[in-house]
N, C-alpha and C. Protein backbone atom coordinates (compact mmCIF):
# COMPACT_ATOMS: atom_id res chain seq x y z
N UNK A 1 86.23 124.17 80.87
CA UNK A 1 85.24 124.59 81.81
C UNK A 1 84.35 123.44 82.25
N UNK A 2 84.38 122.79 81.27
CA UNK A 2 83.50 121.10 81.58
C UNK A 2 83.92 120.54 82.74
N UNK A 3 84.98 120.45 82.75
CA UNK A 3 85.98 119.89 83.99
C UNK A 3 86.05 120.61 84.92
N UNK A 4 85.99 121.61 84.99
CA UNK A 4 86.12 122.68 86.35
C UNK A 4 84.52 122.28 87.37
N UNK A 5 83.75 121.98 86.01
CA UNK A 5 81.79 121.73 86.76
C UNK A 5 82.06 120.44 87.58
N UNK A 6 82.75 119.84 86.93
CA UNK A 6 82.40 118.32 87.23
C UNK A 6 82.83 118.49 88.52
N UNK A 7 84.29 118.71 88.69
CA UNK A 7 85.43 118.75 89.80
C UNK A 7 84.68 119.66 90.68
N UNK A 8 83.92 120.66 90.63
CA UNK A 8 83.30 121.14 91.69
C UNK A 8 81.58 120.39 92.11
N UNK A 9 81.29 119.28 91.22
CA UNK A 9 80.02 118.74 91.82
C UNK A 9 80.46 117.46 92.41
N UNK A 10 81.67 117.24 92.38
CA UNK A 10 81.98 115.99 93.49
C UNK A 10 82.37 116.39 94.10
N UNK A 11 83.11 117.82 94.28
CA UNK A 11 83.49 118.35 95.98
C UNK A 11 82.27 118.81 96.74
N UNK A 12 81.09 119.32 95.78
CA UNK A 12 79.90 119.56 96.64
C UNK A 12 79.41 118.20 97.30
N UNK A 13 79.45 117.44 96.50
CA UNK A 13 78.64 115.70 97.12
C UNK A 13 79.21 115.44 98.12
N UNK A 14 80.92 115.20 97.67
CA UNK A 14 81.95 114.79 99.13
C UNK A 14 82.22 116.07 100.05
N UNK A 15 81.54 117.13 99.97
CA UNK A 15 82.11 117.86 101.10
C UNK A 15 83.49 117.76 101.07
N UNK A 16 83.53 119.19 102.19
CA UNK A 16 85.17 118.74 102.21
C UNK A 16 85.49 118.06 103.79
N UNK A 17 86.43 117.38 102.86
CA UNK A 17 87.11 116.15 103.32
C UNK A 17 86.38 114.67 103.48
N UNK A 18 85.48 114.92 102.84
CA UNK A 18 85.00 113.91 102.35
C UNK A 18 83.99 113.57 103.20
N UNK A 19 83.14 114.22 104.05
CA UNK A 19 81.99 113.84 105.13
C UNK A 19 80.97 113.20 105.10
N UNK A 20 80.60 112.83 103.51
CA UNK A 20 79.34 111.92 103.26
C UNK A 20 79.72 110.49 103.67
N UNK A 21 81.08 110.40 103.38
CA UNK A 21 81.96 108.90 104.01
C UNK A 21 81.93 108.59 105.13
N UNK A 22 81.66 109.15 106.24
CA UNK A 22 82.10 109.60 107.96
C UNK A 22 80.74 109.38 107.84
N UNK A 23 79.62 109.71 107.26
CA UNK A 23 78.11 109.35 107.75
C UNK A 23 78.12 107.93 107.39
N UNK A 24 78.30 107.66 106.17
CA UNK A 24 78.19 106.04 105.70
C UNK A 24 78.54 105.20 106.99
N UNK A 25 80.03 105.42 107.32
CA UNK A 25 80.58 104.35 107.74
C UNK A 25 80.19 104.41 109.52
N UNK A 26 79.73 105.76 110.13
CA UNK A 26 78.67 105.56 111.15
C UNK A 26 77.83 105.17 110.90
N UNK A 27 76.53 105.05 110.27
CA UNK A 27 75.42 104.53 109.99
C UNK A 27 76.06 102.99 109.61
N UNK A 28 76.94 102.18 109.08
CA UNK A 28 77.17 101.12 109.25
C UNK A 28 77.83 100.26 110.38
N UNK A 29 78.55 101.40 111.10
CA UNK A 29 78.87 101.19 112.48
C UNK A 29 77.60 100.65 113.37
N UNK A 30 76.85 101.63 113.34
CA UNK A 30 75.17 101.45 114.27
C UNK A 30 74.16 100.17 114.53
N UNK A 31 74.18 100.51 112.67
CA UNK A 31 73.41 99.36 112.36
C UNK A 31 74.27 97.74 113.11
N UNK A 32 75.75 97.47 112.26
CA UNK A 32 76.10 96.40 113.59
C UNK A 32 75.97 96.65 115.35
N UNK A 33 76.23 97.49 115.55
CA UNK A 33 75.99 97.60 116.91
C UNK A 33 74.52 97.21 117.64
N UNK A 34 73.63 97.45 116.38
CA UNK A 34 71.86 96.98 116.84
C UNK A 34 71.67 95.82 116.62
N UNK A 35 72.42 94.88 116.03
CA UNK A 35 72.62 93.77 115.24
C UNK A 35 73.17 93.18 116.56
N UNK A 36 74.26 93.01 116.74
CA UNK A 36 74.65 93.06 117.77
C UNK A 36 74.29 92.75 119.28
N UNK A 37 73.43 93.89 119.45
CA UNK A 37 72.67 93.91 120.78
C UNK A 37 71.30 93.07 120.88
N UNK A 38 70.92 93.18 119.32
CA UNK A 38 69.26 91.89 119.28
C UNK A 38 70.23 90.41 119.45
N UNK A 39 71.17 90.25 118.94
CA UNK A 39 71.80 88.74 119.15
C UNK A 39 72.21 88.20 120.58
N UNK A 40 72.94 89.10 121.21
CA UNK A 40 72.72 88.67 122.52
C UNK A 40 71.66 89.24 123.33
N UNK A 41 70.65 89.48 123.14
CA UNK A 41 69.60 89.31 123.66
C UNK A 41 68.78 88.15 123.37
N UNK A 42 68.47 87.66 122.33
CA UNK A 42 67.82 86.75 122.10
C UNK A 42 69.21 85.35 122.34
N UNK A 43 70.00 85.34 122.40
CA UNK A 43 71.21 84.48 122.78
C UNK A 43 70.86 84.05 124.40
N UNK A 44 70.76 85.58 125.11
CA UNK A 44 70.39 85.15 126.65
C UNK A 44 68.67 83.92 126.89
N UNK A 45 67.96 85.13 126.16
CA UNK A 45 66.92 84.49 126.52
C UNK A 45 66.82 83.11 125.95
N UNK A 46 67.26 82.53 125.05
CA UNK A 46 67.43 80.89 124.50
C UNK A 46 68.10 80.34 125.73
N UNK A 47 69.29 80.58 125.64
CA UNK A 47 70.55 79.78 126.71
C UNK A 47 69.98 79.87 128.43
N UNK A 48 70.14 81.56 128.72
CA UNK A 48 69.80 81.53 129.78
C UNK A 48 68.54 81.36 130.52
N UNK A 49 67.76 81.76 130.04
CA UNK A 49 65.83 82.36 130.48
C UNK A 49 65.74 80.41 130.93
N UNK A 50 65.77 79.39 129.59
CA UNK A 50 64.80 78.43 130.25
C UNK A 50 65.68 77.81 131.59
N UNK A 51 66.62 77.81 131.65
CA UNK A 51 67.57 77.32 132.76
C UNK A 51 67.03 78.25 134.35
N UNK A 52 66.26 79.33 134.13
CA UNK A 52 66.07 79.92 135.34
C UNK A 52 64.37 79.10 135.77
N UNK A 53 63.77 79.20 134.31
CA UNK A 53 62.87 78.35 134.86
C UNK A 53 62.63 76.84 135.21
N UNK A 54 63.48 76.45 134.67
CA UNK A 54 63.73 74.83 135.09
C UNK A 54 64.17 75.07 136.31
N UNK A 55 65.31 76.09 137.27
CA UNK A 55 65.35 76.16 138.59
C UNK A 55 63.94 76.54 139.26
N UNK A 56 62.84 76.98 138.76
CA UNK A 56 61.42 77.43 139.36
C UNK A 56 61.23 76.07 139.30
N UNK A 57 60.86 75.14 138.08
CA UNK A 57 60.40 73.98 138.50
C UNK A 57 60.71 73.44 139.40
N UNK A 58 62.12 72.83 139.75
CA UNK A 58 62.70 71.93 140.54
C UNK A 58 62.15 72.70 141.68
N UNK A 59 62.20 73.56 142.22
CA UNK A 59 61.70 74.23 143.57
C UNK A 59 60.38 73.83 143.77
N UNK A 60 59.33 74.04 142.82
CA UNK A 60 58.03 73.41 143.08
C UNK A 60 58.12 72.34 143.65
N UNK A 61 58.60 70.98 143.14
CA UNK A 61 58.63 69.83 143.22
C UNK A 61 59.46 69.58 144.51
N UNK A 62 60.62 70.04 145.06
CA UNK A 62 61.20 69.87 146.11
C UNK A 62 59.84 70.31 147.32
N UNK A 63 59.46 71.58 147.26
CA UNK A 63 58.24 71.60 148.13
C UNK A 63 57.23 70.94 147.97
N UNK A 64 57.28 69.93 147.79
CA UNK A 64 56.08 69.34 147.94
C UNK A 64 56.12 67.85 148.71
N UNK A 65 55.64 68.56 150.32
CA UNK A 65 56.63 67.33 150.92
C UNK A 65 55.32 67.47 152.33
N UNK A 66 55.35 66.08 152.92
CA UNK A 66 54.14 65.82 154.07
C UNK A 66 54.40 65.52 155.32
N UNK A 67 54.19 66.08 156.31
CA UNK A 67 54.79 65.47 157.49
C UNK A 67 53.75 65.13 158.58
N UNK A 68 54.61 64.17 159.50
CA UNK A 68 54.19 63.46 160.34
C UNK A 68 54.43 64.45 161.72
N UNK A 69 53.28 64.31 162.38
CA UNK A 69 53.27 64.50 163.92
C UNK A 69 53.48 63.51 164.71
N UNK A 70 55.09 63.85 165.67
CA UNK A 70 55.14 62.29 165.86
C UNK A 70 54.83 62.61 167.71
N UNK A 71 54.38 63.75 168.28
CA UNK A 71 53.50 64.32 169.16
C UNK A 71 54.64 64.99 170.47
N UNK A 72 54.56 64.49 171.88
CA UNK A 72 55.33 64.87 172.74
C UNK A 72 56.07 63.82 172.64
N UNK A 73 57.69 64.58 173.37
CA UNK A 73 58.63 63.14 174.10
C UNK A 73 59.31 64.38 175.05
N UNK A 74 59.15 63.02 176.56
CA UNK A 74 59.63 63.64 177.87
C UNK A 74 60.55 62.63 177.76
N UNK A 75 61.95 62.90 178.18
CA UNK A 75 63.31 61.96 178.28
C UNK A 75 64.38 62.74 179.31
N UNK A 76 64.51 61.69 180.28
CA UNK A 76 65.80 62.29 181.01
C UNK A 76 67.38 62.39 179.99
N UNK A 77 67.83 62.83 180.41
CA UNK A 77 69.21 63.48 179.94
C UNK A 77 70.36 62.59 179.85
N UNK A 78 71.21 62.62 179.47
CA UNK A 78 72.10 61.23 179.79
C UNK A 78 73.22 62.05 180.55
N UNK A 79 73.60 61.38 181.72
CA UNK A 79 74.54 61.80 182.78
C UNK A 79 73.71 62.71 183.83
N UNK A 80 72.29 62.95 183.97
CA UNK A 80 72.17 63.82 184.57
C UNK A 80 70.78 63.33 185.08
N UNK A 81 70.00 62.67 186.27
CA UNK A 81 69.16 62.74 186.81
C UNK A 81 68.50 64.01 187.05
N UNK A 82 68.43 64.82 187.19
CA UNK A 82 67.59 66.32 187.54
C UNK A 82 67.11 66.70 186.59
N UNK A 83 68.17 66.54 185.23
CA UNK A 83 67.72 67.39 184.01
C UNK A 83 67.02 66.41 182.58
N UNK A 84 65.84 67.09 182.54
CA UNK A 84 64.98 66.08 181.01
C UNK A 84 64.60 67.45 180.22
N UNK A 85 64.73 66.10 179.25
CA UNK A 85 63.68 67.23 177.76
C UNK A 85 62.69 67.13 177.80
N UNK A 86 61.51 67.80 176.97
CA UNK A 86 60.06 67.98 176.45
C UNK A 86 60.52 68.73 175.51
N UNK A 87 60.08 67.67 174.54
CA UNK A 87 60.43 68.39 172.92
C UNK A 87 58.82 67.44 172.14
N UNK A 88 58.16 68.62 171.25
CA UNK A 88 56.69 67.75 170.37
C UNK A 88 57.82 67.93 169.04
N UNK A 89 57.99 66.40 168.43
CA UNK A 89 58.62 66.53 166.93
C UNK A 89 57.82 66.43 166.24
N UNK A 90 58.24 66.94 164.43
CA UNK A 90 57.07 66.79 163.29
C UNK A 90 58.66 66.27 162.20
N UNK A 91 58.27 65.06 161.98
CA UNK A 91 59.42 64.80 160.55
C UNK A 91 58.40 65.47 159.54
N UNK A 92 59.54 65.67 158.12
CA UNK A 92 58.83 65.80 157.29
C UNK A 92 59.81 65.03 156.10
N UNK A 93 58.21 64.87 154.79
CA UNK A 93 59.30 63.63 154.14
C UNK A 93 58.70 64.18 152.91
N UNK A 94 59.16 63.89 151.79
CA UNK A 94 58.68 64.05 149.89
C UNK A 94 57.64 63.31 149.96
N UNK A 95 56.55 63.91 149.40
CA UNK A 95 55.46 63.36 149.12
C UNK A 95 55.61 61.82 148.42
N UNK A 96 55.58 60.87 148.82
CA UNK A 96 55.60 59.55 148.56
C UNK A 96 54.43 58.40 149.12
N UNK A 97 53.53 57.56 148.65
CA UNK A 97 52.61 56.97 149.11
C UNK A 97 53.22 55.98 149.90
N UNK A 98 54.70 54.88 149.24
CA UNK A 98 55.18 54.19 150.09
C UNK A 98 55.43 54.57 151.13
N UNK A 99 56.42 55.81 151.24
CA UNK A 99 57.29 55.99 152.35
C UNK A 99 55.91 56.37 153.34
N UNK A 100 55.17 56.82 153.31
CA UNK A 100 53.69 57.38 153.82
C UNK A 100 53.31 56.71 154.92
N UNK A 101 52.89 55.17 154.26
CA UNK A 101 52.46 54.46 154.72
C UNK A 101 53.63 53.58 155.50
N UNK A 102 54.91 53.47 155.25
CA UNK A 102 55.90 52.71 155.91
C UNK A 102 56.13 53.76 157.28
N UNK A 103 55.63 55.45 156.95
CA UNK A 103 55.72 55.42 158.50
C UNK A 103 54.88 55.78 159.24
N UNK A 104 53.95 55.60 158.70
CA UNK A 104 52.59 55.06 159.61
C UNK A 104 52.82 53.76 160.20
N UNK A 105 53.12 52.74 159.44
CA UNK A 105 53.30 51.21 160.15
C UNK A 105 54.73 51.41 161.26
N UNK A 106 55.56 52.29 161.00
CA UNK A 106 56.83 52.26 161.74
C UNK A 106 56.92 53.11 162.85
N UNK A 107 55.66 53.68 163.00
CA UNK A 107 55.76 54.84 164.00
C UNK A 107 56.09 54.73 165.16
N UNK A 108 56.03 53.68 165.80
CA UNK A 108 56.44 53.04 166.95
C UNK A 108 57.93 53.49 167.53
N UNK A 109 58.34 52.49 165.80
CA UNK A 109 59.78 52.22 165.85
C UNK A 109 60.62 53.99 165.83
N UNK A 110 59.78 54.49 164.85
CA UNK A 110 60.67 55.90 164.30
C UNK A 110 60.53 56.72 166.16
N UNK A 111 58.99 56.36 166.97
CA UNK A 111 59.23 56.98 168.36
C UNK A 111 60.29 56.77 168.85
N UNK A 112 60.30 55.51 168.63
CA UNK A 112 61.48 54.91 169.52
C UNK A 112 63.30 55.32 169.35
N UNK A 113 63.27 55.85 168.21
CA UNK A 113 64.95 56.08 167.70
C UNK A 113 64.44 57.63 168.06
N UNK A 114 63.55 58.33 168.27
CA UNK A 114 63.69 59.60 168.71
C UNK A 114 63.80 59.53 170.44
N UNK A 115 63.07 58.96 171.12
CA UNK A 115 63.43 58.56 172.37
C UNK A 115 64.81 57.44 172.42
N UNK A 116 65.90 57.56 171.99
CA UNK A 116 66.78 56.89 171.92
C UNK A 116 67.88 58.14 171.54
N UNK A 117 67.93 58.46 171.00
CA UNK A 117 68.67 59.94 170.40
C UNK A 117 68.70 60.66 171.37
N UNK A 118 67.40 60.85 171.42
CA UNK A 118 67.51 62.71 172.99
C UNK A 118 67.95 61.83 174.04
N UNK A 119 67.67 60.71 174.34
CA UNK A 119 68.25 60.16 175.84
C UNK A 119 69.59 60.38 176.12
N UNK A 120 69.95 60.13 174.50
CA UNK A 120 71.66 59.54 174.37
C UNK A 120 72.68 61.52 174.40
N UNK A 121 72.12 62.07 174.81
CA UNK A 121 72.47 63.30 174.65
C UNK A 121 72.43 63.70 175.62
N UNK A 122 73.83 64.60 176.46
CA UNK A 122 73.90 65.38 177.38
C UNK A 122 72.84 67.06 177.73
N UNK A 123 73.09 67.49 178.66
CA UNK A 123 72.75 68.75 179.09
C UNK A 123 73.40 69.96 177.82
N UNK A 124 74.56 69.64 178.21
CA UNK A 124 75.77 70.55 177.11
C UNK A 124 74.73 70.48 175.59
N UNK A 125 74.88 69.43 175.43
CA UNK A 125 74.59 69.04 173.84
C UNK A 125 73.23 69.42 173.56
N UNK A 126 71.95 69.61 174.29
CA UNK A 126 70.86 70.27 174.15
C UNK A 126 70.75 71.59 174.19
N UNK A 127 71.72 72.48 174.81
CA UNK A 127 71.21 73.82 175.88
C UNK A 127 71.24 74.64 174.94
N UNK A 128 72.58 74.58 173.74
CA UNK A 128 72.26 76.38 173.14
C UNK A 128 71.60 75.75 172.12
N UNK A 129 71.50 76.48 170.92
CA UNK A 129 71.09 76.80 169.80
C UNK A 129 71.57 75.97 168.94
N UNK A 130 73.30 76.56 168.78
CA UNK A 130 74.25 75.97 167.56
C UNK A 130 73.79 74.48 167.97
N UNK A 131 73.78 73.65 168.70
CA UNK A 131 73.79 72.44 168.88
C UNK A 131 72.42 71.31 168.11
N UNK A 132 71.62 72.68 168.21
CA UNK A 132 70.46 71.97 167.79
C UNK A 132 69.93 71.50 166.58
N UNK A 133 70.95 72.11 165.34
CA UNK A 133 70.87 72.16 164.13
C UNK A 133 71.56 70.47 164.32
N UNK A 134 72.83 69.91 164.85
CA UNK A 134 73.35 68.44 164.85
C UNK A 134 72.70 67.66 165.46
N UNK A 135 71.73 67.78 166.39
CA UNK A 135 70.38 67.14 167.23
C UNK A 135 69.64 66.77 165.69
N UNK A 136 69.36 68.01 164.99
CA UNK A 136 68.52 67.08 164.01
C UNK A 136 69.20 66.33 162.56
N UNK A 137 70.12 66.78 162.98
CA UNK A 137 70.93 65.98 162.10
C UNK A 137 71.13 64.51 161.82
N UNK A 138 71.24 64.00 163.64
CA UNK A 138 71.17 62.72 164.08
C UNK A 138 70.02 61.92 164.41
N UNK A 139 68.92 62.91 164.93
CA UNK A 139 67.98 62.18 164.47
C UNK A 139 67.45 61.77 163.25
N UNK A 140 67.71 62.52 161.71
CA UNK A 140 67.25 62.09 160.61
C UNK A 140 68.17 61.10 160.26
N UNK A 141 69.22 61.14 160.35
CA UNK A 141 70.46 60.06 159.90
C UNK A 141 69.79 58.57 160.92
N UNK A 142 69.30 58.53 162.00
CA UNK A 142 68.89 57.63 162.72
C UNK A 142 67.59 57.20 162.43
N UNK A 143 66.81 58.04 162.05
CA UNK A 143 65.26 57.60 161.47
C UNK A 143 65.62 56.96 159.90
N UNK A 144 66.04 57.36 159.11
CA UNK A 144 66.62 57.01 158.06
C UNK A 144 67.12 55.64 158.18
N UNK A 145 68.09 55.11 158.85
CA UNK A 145 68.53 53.80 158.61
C UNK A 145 67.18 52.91 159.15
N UNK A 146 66.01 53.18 159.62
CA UNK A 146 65.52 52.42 160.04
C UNK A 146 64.35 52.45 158.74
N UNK A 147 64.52 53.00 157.75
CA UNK A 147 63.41 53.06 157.19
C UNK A 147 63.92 52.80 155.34
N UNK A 148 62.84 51.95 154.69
CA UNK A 148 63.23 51.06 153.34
C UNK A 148 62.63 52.09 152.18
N UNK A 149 61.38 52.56 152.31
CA UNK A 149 61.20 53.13 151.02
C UNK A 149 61.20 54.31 150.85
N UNK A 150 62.54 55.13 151.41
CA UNK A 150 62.80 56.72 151.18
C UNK A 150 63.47 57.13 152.58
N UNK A 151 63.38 58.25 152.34
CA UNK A 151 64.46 59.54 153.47
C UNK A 151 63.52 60.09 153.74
N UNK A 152 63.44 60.64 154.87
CA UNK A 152 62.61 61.64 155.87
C UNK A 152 64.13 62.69 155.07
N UNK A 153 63.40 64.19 155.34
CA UNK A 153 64.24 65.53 154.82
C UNK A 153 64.42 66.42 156.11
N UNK A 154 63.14 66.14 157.28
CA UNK A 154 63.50 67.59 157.87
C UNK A 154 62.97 66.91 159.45
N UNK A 155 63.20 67.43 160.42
CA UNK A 155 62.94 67.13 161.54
C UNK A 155 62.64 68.66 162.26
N UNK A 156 61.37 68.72 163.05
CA UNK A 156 61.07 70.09 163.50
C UNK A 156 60.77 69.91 164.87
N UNK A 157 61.37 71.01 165.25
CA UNK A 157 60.45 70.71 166.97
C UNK A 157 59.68 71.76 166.63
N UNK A 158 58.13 71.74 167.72
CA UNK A 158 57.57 72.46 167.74
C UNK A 158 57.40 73.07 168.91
N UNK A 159 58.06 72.42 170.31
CA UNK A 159 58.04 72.71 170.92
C UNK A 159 59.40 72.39 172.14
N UNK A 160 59.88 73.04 172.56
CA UNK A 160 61.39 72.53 173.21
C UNK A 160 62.05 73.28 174.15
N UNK A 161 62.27 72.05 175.60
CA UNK A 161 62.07 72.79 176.73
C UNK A 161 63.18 71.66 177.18
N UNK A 162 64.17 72.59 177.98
CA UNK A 162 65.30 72.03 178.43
C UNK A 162 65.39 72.12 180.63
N UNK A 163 65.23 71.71 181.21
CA UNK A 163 65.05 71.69 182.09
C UNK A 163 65.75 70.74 183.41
């Protein structure tokens, strides 16, 4: 009868078919699964998080840039007596004290490769839109070779009249 107690207080513990086992080994299931989910979380935020803010930095620092008013330019057209521009440009350049001052002293010269550029350009090549994005293309590539301590970045009209 000793044995009959026993054999029925481990079928009460294990249930039948054994269900206290099926909780264990879910509750150890879980627990890795939470284990788990804190590791790549804190995995992202190490690896990934500072890499998004080092892209915030670099953005600060790219904006931070000064430009020149380099005022009106009236220029006839090339091939075409009747037809001129009136365009007011503004370069803009990375905040730099050299380059600053090199185009303050060069301003002349940098007028001059902008009145040299629009001259050198047809009717066609001013009139739409798409064209105007390679207008400033060539003028920065042209202000650029003329200049020693840095790159101009952006060329703007502020005002632009085809006529």
């Amino acid at each position: 009868m000793a044995k009959t107690k026993i054999s029925e207080n481990n079928e009460e513990k294990a249930g039948k078919n054994g269900k206290p086992k099926k909780k264990k080994t879910i509750l150890i299931v879980l627990v890795i699964l939470v284990l788990l989910a804190g590791s790549s979380a804190g995995a992202y935020m190490f690896f990934l998080r500072p890499a998004a803010q080092a892209g915030e930095v670099k953005k600060t620092k790219v904006e931070e840039k000064e430009s020149l008013d380099m005022g009106e330019v009236i220029v006839n057209l090339n091939g075409s007596s009747s037809h001129y521009l009136r365009a007011k440009v503004t370069i803009d350049y990375p905040k730099n004290k050299k380059l600053a001052e090199e185009l303050k002293k060069k301003k002349h010269i940098v007028s001059d490769v902008i009145i040299a550029t629009l001259r050198s350009k047809t009717l066609a090549e001013v009139s739409n839109a798409s064209a105007l994005q390679g207008l400033k293309s060539s003028l920065i590539e042209e202000i650029n070779n003329k200049l020693d301590a840095g790159e101009i970045t952006g060329v703007y009209f502020t005002d632009f009249l085809v006529q």
